[in-house]
C-alpha atoms as a PDB file:
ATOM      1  CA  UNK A   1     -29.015  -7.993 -28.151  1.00  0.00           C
ATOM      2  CA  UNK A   2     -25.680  -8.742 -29.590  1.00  0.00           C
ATOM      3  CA  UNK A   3     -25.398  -7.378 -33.505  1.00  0.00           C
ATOM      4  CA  UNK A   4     -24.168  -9.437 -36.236  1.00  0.00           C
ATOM      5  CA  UNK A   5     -20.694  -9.642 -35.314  1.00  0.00           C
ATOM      6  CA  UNK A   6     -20.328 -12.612 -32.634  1.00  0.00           C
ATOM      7  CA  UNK A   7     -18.352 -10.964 -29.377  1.00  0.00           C
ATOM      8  CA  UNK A   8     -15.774 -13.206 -28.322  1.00  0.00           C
ATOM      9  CA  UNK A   9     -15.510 -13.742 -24.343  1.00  0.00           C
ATOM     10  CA  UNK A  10     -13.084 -15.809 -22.098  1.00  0.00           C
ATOM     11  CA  UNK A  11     -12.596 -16.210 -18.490  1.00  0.00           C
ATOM     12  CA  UNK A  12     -10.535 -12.402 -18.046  1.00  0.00           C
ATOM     13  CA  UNK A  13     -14.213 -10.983 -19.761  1.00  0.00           C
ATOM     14  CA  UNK A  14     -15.750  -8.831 -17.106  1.00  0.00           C
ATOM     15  CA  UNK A  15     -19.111 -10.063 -16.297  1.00  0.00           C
ATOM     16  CA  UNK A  16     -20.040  -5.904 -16.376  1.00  0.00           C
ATOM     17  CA  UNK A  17     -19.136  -6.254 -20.583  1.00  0.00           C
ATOM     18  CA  UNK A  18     -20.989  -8.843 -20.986  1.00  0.00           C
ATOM     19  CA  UNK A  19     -24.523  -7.196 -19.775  1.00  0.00           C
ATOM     20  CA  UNK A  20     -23.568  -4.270 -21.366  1.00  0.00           C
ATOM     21  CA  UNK A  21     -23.241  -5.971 -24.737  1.00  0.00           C
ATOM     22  CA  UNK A  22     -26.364  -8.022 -24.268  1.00  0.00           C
ATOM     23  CA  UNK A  23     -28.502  -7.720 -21.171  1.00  0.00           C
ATOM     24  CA  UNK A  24     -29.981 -11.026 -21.153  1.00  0.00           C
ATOM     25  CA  UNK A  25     -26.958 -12.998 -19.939  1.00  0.00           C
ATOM     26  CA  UNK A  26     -27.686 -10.752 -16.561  1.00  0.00           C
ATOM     27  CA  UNK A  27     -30.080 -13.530 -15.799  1.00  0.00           C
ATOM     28  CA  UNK A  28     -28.627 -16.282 -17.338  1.00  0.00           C
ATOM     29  CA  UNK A  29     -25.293 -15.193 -14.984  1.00  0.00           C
ATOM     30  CA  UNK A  30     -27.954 -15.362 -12.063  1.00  0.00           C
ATOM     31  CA  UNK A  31     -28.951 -18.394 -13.004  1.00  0.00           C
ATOM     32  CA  UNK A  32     -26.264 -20.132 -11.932  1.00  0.00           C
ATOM     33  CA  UNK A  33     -25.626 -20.013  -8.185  1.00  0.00           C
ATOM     34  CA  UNK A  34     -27.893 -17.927  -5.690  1.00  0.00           C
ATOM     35  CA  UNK A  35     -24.971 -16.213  -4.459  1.00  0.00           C
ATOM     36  CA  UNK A  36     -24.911 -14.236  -8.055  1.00  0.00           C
ATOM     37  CA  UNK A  37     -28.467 -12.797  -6.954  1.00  0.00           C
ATOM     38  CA  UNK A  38     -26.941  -9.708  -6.006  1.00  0.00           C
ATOM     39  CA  UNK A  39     -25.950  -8.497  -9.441  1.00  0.00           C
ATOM     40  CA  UNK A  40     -30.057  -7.977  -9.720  1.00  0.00           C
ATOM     41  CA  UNK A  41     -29.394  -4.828  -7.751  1.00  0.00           C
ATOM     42  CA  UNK A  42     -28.492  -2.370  -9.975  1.00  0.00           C
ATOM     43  CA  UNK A  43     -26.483  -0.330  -7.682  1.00  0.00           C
ATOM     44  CA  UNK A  44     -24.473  -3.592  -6.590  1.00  0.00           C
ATOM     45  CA  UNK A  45     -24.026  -4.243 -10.249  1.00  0.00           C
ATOM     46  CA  UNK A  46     -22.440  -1.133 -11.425  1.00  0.00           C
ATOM     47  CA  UNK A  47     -19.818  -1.763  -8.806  1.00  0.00           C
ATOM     48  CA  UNK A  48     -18.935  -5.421  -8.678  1.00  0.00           C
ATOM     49  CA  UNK A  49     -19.739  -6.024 -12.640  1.00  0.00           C
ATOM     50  CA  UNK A  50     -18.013  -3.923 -14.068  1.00  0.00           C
ATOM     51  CA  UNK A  51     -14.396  -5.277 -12.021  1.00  0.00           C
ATOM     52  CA  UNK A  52     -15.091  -8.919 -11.783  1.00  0.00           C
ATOM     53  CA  UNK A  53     -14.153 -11.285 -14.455  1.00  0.00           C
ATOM     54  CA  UNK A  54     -15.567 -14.768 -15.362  1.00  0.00           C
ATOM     55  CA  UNK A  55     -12.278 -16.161 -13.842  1.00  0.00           C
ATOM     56  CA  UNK A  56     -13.353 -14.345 -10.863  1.00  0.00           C
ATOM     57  CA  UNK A  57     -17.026 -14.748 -10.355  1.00  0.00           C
ATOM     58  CA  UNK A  58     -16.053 -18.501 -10.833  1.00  0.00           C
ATOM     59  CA  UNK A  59     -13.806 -18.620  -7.909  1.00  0.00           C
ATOM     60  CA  UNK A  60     -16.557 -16.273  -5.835  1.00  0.00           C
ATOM     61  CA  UNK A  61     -19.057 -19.243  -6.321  1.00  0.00           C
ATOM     62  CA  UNK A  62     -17.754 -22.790  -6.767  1.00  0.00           C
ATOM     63  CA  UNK A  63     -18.968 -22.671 -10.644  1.00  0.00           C
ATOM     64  CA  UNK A  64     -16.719 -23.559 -13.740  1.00  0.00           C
ATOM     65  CA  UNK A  65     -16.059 -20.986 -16.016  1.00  0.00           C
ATOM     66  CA  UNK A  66     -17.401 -23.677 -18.502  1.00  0.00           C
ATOM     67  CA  UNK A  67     -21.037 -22.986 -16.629  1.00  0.00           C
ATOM     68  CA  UNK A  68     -21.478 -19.362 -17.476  1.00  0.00           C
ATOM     69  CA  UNK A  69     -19.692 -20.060 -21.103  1.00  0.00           C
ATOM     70  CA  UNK A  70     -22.833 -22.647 -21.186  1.00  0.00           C
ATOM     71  CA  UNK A  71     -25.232 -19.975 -20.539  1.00  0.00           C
ATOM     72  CA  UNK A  72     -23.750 -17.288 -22.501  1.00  0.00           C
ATOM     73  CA  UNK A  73     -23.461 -19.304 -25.850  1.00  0.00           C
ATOM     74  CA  UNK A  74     -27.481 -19.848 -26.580  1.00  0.00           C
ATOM     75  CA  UNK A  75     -27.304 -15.689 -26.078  1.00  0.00           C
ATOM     76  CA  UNK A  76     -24.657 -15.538 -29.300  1.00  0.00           C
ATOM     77  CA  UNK A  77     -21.501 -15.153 -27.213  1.00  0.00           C
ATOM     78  CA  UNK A  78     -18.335 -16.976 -29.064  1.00  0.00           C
ATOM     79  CA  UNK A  79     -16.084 -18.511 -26.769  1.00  0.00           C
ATOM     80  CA  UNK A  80     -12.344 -18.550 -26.692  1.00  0.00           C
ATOM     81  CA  UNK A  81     -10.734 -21.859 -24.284  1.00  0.00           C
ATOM     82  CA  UNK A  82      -7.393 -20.737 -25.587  1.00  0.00           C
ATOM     83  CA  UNK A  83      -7.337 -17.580 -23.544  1.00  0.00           C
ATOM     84  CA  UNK A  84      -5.668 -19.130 -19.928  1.00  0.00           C
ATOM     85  CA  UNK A  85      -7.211 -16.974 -16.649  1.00  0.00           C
ATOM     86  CA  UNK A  86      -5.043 -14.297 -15.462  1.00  0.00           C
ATOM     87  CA  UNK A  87      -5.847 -15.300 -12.024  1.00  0.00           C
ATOM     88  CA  UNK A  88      -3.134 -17.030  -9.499  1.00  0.00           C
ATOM     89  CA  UNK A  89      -3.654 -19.455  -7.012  1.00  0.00           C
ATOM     90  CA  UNK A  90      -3.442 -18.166  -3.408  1.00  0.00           C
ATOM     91  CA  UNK A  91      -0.308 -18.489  -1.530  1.00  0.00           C
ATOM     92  CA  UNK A  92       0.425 -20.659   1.675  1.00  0.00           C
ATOM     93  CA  UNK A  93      -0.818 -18.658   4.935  1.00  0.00           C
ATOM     94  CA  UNK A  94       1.529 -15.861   5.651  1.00  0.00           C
ATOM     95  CA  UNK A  95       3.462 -15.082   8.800  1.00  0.00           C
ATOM     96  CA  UNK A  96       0.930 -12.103   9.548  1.00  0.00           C
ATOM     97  CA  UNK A  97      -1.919 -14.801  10.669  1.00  0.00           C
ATOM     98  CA  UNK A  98       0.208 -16.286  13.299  1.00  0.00           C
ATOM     99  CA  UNK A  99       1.674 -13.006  14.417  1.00  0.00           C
ATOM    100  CA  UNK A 100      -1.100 -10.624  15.261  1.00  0.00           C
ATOM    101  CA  UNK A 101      -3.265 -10.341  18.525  1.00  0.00           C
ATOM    102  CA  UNK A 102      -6.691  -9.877  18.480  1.00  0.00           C
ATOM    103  CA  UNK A 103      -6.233  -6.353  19.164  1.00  0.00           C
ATOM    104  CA  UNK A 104      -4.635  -5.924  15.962  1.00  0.00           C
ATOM    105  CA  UNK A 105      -7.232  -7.168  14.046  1.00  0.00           C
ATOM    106  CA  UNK A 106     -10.416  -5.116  13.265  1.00  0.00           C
ATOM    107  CA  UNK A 107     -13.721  -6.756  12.249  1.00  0.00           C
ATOM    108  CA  UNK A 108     -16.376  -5.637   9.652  1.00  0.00           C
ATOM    109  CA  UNK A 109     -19.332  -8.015   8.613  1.00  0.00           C
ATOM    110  CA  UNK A 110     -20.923  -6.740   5.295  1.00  0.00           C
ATOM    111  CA  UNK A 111     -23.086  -9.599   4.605  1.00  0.00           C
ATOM    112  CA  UNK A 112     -26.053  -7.550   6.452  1.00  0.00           C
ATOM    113  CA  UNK A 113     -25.385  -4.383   4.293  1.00  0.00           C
ATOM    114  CA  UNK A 114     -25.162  -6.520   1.001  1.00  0.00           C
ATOM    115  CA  UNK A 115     -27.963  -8.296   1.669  1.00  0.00           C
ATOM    116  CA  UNK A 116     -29.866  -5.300   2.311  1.00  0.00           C
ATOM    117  CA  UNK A 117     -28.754  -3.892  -1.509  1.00  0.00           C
ATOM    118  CA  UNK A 118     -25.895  -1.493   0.226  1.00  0.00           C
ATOM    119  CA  UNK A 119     -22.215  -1.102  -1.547  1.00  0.00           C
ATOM    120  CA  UNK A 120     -19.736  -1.887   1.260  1.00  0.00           C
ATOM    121  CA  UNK A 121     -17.314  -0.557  -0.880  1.00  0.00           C
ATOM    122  CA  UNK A 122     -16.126   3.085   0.437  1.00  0.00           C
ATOM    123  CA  UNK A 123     -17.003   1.735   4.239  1.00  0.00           C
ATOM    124  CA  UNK A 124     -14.687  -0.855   3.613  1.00  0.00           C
ATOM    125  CA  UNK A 125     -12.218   1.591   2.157  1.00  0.00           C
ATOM    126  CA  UNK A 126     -12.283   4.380   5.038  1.00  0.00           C
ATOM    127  CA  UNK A 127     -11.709   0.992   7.277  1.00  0.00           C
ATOM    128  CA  UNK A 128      -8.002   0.742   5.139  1.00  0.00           C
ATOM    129  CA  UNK A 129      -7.491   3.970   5.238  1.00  0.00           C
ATOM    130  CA  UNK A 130      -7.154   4.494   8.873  1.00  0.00           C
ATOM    131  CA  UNK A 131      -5.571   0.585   9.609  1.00  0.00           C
ATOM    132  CA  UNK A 132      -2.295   0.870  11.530  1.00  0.00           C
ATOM    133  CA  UNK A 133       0.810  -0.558  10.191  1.00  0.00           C
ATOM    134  CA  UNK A 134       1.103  -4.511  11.400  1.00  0.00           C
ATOM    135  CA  UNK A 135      -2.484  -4.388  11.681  1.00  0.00           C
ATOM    136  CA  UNK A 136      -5.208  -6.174   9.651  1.00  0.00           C
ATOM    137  CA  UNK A 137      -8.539  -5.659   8.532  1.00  0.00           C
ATOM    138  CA  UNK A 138     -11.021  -8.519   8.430  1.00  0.00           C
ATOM    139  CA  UNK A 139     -14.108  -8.436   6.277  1.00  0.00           C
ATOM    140  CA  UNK A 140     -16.641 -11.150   6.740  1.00  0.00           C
ATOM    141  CA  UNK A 141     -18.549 -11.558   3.558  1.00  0.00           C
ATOM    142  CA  UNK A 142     -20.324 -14.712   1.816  1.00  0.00           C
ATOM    143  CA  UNK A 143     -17.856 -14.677  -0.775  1.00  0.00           C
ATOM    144  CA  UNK A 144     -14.060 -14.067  -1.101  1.00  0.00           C
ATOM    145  CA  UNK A 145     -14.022 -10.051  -2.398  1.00  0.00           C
ATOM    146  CA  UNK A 146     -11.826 -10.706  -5.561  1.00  0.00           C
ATOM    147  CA  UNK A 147     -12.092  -7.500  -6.918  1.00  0.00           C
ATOM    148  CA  UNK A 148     -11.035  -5.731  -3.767  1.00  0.00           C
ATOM    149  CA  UNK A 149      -8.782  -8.430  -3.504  1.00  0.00           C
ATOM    150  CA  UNK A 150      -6.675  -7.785  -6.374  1.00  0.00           C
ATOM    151  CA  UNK A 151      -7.094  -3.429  -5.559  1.00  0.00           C
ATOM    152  CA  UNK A 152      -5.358  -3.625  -2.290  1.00  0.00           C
ATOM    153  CA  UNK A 153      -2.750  -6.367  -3.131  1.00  0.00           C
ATOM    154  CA  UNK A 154      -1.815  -3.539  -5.842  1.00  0.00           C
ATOM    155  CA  UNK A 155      -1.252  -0.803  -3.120  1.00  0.00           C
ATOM    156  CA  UNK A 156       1.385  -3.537  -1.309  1.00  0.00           C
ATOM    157  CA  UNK A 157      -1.067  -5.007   1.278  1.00  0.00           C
ATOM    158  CA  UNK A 158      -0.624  -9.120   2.441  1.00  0.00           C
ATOM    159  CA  UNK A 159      -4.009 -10.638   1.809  1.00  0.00           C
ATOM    160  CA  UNK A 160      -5.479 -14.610   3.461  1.00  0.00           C
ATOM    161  CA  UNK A 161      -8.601 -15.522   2.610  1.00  0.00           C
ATOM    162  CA  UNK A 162     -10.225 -18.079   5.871  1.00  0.00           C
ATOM    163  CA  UNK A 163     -13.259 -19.741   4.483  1.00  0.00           C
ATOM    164  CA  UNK A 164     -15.065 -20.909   7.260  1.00  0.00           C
ATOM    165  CA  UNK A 165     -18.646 -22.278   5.535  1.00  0.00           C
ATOM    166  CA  UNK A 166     -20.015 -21.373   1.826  1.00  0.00           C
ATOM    167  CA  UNK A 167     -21.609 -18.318   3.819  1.00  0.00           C
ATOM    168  CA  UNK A 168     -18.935 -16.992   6.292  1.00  0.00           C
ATOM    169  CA  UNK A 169     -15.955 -16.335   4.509  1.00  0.00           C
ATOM    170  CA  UNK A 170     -13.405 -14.180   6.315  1.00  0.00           C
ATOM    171  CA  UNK A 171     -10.350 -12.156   4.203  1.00  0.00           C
ATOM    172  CA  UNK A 172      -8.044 -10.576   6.070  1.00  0.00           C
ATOM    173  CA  UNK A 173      -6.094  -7.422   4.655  1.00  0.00           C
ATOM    174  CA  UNK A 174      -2.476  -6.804   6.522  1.00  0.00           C
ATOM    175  CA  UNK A 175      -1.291  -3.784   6.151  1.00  0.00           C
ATOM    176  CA  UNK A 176       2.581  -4.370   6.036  1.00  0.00           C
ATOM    177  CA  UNK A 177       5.786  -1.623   6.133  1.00  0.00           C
ATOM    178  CA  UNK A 178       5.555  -1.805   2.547  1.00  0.00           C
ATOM    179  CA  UNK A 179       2.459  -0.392   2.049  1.00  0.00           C
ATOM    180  CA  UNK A 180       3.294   2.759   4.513  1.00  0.00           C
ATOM    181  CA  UNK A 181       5.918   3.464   2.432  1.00  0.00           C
ATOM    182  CA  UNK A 182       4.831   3.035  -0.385  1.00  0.00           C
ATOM    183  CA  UNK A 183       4.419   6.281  -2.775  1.00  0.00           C
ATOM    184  CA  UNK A 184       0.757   7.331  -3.726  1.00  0.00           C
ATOM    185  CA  UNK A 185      -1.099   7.449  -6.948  1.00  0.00           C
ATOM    186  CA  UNK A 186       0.113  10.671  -8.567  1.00  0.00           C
ATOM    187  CA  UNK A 187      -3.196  12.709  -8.825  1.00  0.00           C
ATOM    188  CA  UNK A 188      -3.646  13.945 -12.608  1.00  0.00           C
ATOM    189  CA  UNK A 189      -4.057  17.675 -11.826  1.00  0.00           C
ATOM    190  CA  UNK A 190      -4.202  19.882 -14.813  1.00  0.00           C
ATOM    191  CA  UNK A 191      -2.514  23.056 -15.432  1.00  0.00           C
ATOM    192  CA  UNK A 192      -4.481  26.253 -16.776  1.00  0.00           C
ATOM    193  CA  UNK A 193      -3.465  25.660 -20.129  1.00  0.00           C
ATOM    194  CA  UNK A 194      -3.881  21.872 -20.289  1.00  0.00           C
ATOM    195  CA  UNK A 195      -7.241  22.498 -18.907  1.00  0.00           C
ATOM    196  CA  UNK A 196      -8.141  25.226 -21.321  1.00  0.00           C
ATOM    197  CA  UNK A 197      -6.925  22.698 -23.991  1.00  0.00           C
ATOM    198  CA  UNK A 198      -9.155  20.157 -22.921  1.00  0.00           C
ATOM    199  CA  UNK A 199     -12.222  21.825 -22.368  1.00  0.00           C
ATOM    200  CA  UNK A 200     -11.906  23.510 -25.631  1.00  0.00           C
ATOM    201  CA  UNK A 201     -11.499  20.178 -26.934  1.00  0.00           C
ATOM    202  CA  UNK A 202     -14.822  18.633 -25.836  1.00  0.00           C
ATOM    203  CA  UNK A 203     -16.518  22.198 -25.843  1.00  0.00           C
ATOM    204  CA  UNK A 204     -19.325  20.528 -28.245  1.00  0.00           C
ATOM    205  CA  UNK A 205     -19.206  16.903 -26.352  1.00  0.00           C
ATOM    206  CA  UNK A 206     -19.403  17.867 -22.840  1.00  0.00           C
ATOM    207  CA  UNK A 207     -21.663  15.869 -20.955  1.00  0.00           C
ATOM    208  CA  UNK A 208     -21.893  17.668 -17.135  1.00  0.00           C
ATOM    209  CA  UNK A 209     -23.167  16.235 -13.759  1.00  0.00           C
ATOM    210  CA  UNK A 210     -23.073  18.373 -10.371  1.00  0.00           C
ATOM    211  CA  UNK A 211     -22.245  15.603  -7.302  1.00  0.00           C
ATOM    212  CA  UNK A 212     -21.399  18.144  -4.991  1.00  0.00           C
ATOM    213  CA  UNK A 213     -24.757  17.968  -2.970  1.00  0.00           C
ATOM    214  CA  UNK A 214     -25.051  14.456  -2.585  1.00  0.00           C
ATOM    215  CA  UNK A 215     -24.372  11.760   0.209  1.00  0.00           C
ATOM    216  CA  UNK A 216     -21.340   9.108  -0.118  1.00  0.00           C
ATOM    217  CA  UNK A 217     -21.568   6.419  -2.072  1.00  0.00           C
ATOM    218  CA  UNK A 218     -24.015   8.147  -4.571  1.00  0.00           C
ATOM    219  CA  UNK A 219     -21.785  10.622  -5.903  1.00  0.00           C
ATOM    220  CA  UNK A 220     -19.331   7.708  -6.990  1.00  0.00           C
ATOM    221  CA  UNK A 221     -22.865   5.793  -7.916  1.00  0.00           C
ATOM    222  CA  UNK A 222     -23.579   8.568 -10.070  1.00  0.00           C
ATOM    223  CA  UNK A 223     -20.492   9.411 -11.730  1.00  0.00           C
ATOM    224  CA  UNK A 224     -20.049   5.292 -13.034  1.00  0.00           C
ATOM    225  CA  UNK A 225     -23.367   5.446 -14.419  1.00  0.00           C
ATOM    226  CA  UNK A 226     -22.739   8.373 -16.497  1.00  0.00           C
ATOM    227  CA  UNK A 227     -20.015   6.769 -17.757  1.00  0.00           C
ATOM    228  CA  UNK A 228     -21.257   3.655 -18.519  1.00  0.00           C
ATOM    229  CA  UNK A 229     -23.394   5.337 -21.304  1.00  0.00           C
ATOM    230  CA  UNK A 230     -21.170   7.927 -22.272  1.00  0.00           C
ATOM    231  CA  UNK A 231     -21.110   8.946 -25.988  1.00  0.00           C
ATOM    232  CA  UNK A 232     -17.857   7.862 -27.848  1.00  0.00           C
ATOM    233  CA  UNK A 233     -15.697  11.115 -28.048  1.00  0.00           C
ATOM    234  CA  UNK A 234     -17.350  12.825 -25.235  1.00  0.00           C
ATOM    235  CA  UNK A 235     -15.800  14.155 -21.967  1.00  0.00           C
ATOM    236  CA  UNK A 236     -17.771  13.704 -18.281  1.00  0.00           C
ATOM    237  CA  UNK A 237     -17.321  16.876 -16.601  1.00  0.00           C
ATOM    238  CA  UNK A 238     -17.466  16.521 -12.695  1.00  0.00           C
ATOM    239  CA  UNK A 239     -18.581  18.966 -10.077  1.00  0.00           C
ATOM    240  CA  UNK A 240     -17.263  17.439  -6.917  1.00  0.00           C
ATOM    241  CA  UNK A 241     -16.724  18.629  -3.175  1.00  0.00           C
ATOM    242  CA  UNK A 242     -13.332  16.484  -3.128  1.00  0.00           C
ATOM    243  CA  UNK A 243     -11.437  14.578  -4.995  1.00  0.00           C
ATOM    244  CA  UNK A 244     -12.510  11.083  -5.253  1.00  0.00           C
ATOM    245  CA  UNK A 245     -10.067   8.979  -4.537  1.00  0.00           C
ATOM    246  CA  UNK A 246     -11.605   5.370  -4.994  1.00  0.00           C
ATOM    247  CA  UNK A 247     -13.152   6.800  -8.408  1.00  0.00           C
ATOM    248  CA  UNK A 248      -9.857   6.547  -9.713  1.00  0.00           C
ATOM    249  CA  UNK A 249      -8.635   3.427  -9.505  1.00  0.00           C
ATOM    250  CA  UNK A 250     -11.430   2.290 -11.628  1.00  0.00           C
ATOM    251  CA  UNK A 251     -11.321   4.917 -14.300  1.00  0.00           C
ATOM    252  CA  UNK A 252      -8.136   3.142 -14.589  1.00  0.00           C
ATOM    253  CA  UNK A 253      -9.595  -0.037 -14.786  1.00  0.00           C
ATOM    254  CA  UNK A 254     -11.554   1.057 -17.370  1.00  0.00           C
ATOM    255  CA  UNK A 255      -9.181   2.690 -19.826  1.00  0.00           C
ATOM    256  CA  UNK A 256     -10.243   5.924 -18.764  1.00  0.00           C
ATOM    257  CA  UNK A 257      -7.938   9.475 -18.478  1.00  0.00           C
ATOM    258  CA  UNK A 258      -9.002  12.219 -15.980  1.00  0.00           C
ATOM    259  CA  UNK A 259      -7.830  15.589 -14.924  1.00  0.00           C
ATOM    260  CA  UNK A 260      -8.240  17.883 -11.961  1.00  0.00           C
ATOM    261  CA  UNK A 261      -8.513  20.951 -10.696  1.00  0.00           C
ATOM    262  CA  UNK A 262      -8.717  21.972  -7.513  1.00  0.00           C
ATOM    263  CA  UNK A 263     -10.754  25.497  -7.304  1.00  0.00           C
ATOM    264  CA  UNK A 264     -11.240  25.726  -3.307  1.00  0.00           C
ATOM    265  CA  UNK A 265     -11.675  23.436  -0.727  1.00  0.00           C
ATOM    266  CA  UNK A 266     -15.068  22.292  -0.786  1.00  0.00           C
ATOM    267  CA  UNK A 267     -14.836  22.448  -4.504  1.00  0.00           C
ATOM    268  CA  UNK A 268     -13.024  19.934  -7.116  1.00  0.00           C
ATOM    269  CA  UNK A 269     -13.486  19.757 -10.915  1.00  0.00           C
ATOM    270  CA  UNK A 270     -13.258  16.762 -13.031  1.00  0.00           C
ATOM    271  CA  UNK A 271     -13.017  15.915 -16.403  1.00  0.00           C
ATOM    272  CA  UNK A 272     -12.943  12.263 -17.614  1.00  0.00           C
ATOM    273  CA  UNK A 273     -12.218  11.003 -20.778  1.00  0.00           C
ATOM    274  CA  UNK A 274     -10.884   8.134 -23.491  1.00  0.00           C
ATOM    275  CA  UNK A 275      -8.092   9.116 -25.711  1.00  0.00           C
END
């Protein structure tokens, strides 16, 4: 339960927060449209929570923001209506939709892997990874991917959202000259003595977890939920067989530094920390 202190929330408040601060308002969230059933699945949760706003879960389902501030009040929540969403209206269709052939497009329909508690998430992402420039990716879904929205329209790629019925909703990712050339994250790899720094640093706060052995998506699974209860002051310390890529986007979602070092191979460590 929330302490004392009332927590203020608005529509950029991830929904993720909000659990985390008290975990009643996950079923008062679910409450409000079926299609917010999913965040029951704790797996699911981790994932889509913890990068979806109010703003955003609003515009997922058809609800007002002003529904889930209803539900969250009773549960101690202090709202601010002054905040204005950081969210912008989609654009007109772009050239892309008119331009590409049907060869150029390629299909994936998650709904059957949601539905079944599955993360699409890192299929999705091997999908991008491998699209062709002036070609487009199409997820079906039962509601417009916001989150992945918003990471892929970062990295330069032309998004259009087609929905078709409240349960077939079609986004389309176009992966334009601008995203082939554009630079890539710059990986935070440590030198020896930054490292030794480091790990003298949290030498007493070191919290370790070996991922190495396990299948995709758990590693990434397993590495969020360590940090979701990590101790202030206190440095994750991964054992990895790469590096992980889509981990790192959200580390910087979530205020997070990392370094890296890569020992062989088949062998990657990683330390993750708040400064």
């Amino acid at each position: 339960m929330l302490t004392n202190t009332m927590e203020k929330i608005n529509v950029n408040s991830k929904i993720g927060r909000i659990i985390k601060l008290n975990p009643d308002a996950l079923e008062a969230i679910v409450s409000i449209n079926p299609k917010l059933e999913k965040l029951r699945n704790p797996i699911l949760r981790k994932i889509l929570a913890n990068r979806t706003s109010i703003a955003m879960a609003s515009k997922m389902v058809g609800n007002a923001p002003e529904e889930f501030f209803a539900k969250l009040r009773p549960l101690g929540f202090e709202v601010d209506n002054e905040v204005i969403s950081t969210e912008t209206e989609p654009n007109d269709v772009p050239a892309f939709v008119a331009q590409v052939t049907k060869d150029q497009v390629a299909e994936f329909d998650v709904r059957e892997l949601l539905s079944s508690g599955q993360d699409p998430l890192n299929a999705i992402l091997e999908r991008v990874k491998i699209l062709k420039t002036g070609h487009a990716l199409k997820i079906i879904n039962t509601f417009e991917p916001i989150p992945l929205v918003k990471m892929l329209e970062k990295k330069g790629f032309i998004i259009y959202v087609d929905k078709i019925t409240d349960q077939h909703i079609e986004t389309y990712f176009y992966k334009s000259l601008e995203v082939e050339n554009a630079v890539d994250e710059k990986l935070e790899k440590a030198s020896g003595s930054e490292w030794d720094s480091l790990t003298e640093r949290f030498k007493d706060n070191l919290i370790t977890v070996d991922v190495r052995e396990m299948e995709m998506p758990k590693p990434m699974h397993t590495i969020l939920g360590e940090l979701e209860k990590l101790p202030l002051n206190t440095a994750l310390f991964v054992y990895h067989k790469r590096i992980p890529v889509f981990l790192l986007p959200e580390l910087a979602e979530q205020g997070l530094e990392y370094r890296l070092q890569e020992i062989s191979d088949s062998e990657v460590h990683l330390l993750i920390y708040k400064n």
